[in-house]
Protein backbone atom coordinates (compact mmCIF):
# COMPACT_ATOMS: atom_id res chain seq x y z
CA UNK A 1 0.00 0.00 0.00
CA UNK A 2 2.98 2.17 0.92
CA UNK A 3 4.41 1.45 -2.21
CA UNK A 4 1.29 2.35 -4.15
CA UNK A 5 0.92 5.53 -2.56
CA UNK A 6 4.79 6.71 -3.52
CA UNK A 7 4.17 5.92 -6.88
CA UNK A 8 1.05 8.39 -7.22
CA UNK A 9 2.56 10.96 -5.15
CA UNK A 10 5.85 10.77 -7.38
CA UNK A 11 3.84 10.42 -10.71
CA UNK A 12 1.34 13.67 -9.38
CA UNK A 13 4.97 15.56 -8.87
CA UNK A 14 6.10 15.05 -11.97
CA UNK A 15 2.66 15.96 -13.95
CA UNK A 16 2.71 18.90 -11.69
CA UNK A 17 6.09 19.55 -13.37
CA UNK A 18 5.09 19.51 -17.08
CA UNK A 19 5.08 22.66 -18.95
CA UNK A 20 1.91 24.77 -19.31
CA UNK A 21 -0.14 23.93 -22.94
CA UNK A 22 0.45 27.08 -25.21
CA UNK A 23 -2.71 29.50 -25.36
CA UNK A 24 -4.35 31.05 -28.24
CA UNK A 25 -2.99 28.67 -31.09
CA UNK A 26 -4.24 29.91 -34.51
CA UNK A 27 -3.30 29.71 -38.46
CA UNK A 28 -3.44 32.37 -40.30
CA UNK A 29 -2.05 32.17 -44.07
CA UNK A 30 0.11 29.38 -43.62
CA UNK A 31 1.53 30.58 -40.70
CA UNK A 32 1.00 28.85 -36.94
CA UNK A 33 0.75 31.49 -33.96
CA UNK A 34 0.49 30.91 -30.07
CA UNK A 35 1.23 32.34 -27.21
CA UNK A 36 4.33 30.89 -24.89
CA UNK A 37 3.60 30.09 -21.05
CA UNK A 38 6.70 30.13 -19.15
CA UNK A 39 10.30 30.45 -20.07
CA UNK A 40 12.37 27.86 -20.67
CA UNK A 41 10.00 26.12 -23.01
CA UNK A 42 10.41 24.85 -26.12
CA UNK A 43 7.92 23.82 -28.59
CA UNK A 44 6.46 21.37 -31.32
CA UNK A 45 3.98 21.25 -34.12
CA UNK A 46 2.22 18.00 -35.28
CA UNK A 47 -0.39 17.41 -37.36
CA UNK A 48 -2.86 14.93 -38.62
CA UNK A 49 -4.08 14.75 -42.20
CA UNK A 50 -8.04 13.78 -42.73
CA UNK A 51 -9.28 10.63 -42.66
CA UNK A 52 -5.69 9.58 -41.03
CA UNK A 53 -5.55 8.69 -37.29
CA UNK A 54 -1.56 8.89 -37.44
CA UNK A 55 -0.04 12.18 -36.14
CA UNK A 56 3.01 13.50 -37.57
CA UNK A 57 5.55 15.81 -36.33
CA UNK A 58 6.60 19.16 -38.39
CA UNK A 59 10.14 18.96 -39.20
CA UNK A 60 10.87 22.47 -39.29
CA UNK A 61 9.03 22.88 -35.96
CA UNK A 62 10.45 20.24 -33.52
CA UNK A 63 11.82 21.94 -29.98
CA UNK A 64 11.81 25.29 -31.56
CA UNK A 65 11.67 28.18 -28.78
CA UNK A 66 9.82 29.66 -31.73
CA UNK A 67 6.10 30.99 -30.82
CA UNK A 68 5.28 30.89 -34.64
CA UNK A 69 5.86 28.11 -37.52
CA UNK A 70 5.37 28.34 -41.19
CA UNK A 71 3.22 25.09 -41.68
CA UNK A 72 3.28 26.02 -45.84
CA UNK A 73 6.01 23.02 -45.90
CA UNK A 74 3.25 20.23 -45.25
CA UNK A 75 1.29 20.24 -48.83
CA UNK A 76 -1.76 18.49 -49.96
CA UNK A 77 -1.56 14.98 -49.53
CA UNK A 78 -1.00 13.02 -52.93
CA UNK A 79 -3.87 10.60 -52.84
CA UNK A 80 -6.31 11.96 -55.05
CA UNK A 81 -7.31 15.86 -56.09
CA UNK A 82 -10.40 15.87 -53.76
CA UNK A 83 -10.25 19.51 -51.69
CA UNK A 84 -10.59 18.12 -48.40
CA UNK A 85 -7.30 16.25 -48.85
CA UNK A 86 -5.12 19.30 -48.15
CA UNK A 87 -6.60 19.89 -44.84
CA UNK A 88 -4.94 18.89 -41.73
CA UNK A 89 -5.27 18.94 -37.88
CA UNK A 90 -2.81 20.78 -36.25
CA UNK A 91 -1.67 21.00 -32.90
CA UNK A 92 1.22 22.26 -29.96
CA UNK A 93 2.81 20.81 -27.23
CA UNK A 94 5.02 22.52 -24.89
CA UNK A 95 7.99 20.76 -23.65
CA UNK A 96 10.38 21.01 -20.53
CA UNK A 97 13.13 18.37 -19.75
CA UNK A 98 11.50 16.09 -21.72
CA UNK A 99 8.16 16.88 -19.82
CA UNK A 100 4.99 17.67 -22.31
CA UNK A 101 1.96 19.16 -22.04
CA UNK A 102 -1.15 18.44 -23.45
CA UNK A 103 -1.29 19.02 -27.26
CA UNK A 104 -3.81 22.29 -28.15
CA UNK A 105 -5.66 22.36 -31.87
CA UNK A 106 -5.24 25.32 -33.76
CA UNK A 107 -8.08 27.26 -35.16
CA UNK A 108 -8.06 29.12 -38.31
CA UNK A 109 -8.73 32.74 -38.73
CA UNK A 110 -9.20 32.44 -42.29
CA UNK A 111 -12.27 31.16 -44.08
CA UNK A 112 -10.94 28.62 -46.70
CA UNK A 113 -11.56 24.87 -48.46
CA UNK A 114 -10.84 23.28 -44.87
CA UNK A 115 -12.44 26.24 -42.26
CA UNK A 116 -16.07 27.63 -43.24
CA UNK A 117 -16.12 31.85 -43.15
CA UNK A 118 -19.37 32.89 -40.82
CA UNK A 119 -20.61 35.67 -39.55
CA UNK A 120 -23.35 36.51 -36.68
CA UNK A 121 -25.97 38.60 -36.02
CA UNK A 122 -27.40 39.08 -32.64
CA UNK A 123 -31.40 40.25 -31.64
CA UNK A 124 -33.33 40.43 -28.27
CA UNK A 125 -33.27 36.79 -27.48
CA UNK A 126 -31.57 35.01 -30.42
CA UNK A 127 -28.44 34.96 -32.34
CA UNK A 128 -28.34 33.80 -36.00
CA UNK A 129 -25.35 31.88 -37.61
CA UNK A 130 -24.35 33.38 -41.57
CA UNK A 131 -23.02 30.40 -43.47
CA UNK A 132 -22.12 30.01 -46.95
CA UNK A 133 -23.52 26.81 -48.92
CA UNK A 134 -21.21 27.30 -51.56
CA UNK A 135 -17.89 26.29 -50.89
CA UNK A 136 -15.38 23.95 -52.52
CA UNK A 137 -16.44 21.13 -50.31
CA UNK A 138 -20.20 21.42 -50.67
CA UNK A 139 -19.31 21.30 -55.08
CA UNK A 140 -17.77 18.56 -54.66
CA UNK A 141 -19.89 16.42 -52.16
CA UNK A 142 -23.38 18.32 -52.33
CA UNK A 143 -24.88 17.48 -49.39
CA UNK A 144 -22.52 15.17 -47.44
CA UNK A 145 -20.55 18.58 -46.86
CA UNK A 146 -22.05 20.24 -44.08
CA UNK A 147 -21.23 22.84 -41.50
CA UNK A 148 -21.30 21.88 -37.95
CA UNK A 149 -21.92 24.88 -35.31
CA UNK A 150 -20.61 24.45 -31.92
CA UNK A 151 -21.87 26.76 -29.03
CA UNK A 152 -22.79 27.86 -25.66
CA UNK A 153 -21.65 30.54 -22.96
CA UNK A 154 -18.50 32.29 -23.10
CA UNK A 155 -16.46 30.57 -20.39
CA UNK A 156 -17.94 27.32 -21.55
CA UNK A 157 -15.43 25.14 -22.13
CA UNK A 158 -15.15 23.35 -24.36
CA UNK A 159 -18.30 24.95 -26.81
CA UNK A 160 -20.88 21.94 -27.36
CA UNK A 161 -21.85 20.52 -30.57
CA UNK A 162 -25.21 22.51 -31.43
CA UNK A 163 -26.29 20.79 -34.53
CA UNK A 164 -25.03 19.93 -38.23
CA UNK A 165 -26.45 21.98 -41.21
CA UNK A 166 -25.78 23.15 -44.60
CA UNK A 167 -27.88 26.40 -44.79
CA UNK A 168 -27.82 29.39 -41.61
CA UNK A 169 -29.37 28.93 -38.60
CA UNK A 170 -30.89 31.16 -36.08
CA UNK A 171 -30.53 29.97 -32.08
CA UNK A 172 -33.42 30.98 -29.85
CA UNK A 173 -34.72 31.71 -26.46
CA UNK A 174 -31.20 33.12 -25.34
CA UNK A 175 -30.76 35.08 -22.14
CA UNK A 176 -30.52 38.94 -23.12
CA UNK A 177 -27.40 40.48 -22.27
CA UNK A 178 -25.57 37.23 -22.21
CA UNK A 179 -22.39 36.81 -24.08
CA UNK A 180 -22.69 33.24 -26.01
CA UNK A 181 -20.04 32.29 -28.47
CA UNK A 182 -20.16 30.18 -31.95
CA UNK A 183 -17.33 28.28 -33.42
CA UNK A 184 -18.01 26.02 -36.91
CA UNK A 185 -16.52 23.47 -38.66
CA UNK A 186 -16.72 21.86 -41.93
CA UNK A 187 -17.98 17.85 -42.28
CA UNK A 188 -17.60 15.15 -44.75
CA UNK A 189 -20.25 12.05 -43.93
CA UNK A 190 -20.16 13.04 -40.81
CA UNK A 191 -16.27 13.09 -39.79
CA UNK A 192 -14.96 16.07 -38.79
CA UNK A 193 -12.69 18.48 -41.19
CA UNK A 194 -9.79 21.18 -39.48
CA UNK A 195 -9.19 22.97 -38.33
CA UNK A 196 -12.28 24.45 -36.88
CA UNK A 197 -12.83 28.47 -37.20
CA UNK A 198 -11.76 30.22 -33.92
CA UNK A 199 -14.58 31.04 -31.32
CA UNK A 200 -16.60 34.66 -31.93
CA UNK A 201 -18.41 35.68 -28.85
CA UNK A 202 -21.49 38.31 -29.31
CA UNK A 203 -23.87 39.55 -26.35
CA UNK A 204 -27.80 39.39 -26.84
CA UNK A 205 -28.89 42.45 -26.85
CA UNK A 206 -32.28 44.20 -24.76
CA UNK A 207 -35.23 44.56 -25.73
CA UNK A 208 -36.28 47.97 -26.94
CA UNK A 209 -39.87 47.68 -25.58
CA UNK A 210 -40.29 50.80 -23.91
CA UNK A 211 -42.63 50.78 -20.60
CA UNK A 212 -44.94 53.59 -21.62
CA UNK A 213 -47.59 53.02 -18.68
CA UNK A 214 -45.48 55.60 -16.08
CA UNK A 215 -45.37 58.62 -19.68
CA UNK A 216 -49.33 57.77 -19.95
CA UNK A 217 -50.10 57.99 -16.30
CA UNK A 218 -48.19 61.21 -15.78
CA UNK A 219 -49.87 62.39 -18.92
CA UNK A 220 -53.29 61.80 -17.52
CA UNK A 221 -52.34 63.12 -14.33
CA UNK A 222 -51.32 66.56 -15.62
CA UNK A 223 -54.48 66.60 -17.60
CA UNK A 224 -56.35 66.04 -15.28
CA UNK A 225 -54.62 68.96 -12.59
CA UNK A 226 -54.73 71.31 -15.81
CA UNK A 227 -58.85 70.68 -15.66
CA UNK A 228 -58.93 71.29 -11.90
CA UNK A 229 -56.91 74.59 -12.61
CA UNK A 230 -59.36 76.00 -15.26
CA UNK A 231 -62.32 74.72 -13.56
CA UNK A 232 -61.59 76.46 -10.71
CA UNK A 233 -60.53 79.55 -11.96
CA UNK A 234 -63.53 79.98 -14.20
CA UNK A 235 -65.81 79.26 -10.88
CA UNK A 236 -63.88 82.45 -8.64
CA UNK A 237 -64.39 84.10 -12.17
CA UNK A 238 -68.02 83.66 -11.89
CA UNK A 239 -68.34 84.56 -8.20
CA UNK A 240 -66.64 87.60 -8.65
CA UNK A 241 -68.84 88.91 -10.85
């Protein structure tokens, strides 16, 4: 039991030990952005073609104290001349004295054949999701292309899957002045393509209903005093003469 126990403590000390993952990995024209955690820290860039399960490691961008890598070197695969073949999954790991961290997925800032381009527009109570149904992907697979809109509350982590669609879609019954955030990806029969677009967060606006029962009561009110004031005035009138 003793024995058991040392092992856990030393394997929690030297998790605790790992690097921290890098933070706000994107790609943007070819080139691979994040931002470093602590000093010290070197980094490298894998990534994943579609429909491949086998990660592979960026040569250019192996230990590299580097907090940027031109990822223009990997190419479209040479399988066939279908679009989605020249998207990838890419990813960074920090690394520390041979310690790693956890790998992060980059996003893409840039609407392309592997990232769908979106754009939102909030209301009082819903937020609607812009898409475009004609994309490279879509021409060549009609409707086994689709888009698939993650979402939720900013701070939610990670966004959930909201639902899979070709055309826009409007989300309803949101909580005004709440900030909820949308991130989409492209799918092929259902597998997912990357990267995914990076997370936009809007707030739901209020309502512009305006409570006009306190205008209409004053209104009535003043009327009402303005009456009084004639009324009486015309009676001393009277009196007086």
């Amino acid at each position: 039991m003793l024995l058991i126990l040392l092992c856990f403590h030393t394997f929690t000390w030297v998790a605790s030990q790992a690097p921290p993952p890098p933070q706000n990995v994107q790609v943007e024209k070819g080139q691979l952005t994040w931002t470093p955690g602590e000093p010290g820290v070197t980094y490298t860039v894998n990534y994943r073609r579609f429909n491949s399960d086998k990660w592979e490691a960026l040569p250019a961008c192996i230990q590299t104290p580097s907090h940027s890598c031109n990822i223009s070197a990997i190419g479209p695969s040479d399988t066939n001349g279908s679009p989605e073949n020249s998207c990838v999954t890419l990813r960074v790991q920090a690394e520390r004295r041979g310690l790693r961290s956890e790998g992060v997925k980059a996003c893409s800032r840039d609407g392309d054949v592997c990232t769908p381009p979106f754009s939102i527009l909030t209301q009082p109570g819903s937020l609607t999701v812009f898409l475009n149904d004609d994309h490279e992907l879509a021409k060549e697979h009609d409707n086994n292309a689709k888009h698939r809109i993650y979402f939720g509350r900013e701070g939610e982590s990670p966004l959930q899957e909201y639902e899979d669609t070709v055309a826009s879609r409007t989300i309803e019954e949101l909580e005004e002045g709440q900030r909820y955030c949308v991130q989409v990806a492209y799918t092929l029969h259902g597998k997912l393509v990357e990267p995914r677009s990076c997370i936009q967060c809007e707030v739901i606006p209020a309502s512009e209903h305006v409570n006009r029962t306190p205008m209409i009561v004053g209104l009535l009110v003043g009327i009402v005093v303005l009456a009084i004031i004639i009324l009486a005035f015309s009676c001393a009138l009277f009196f007086h003469h």
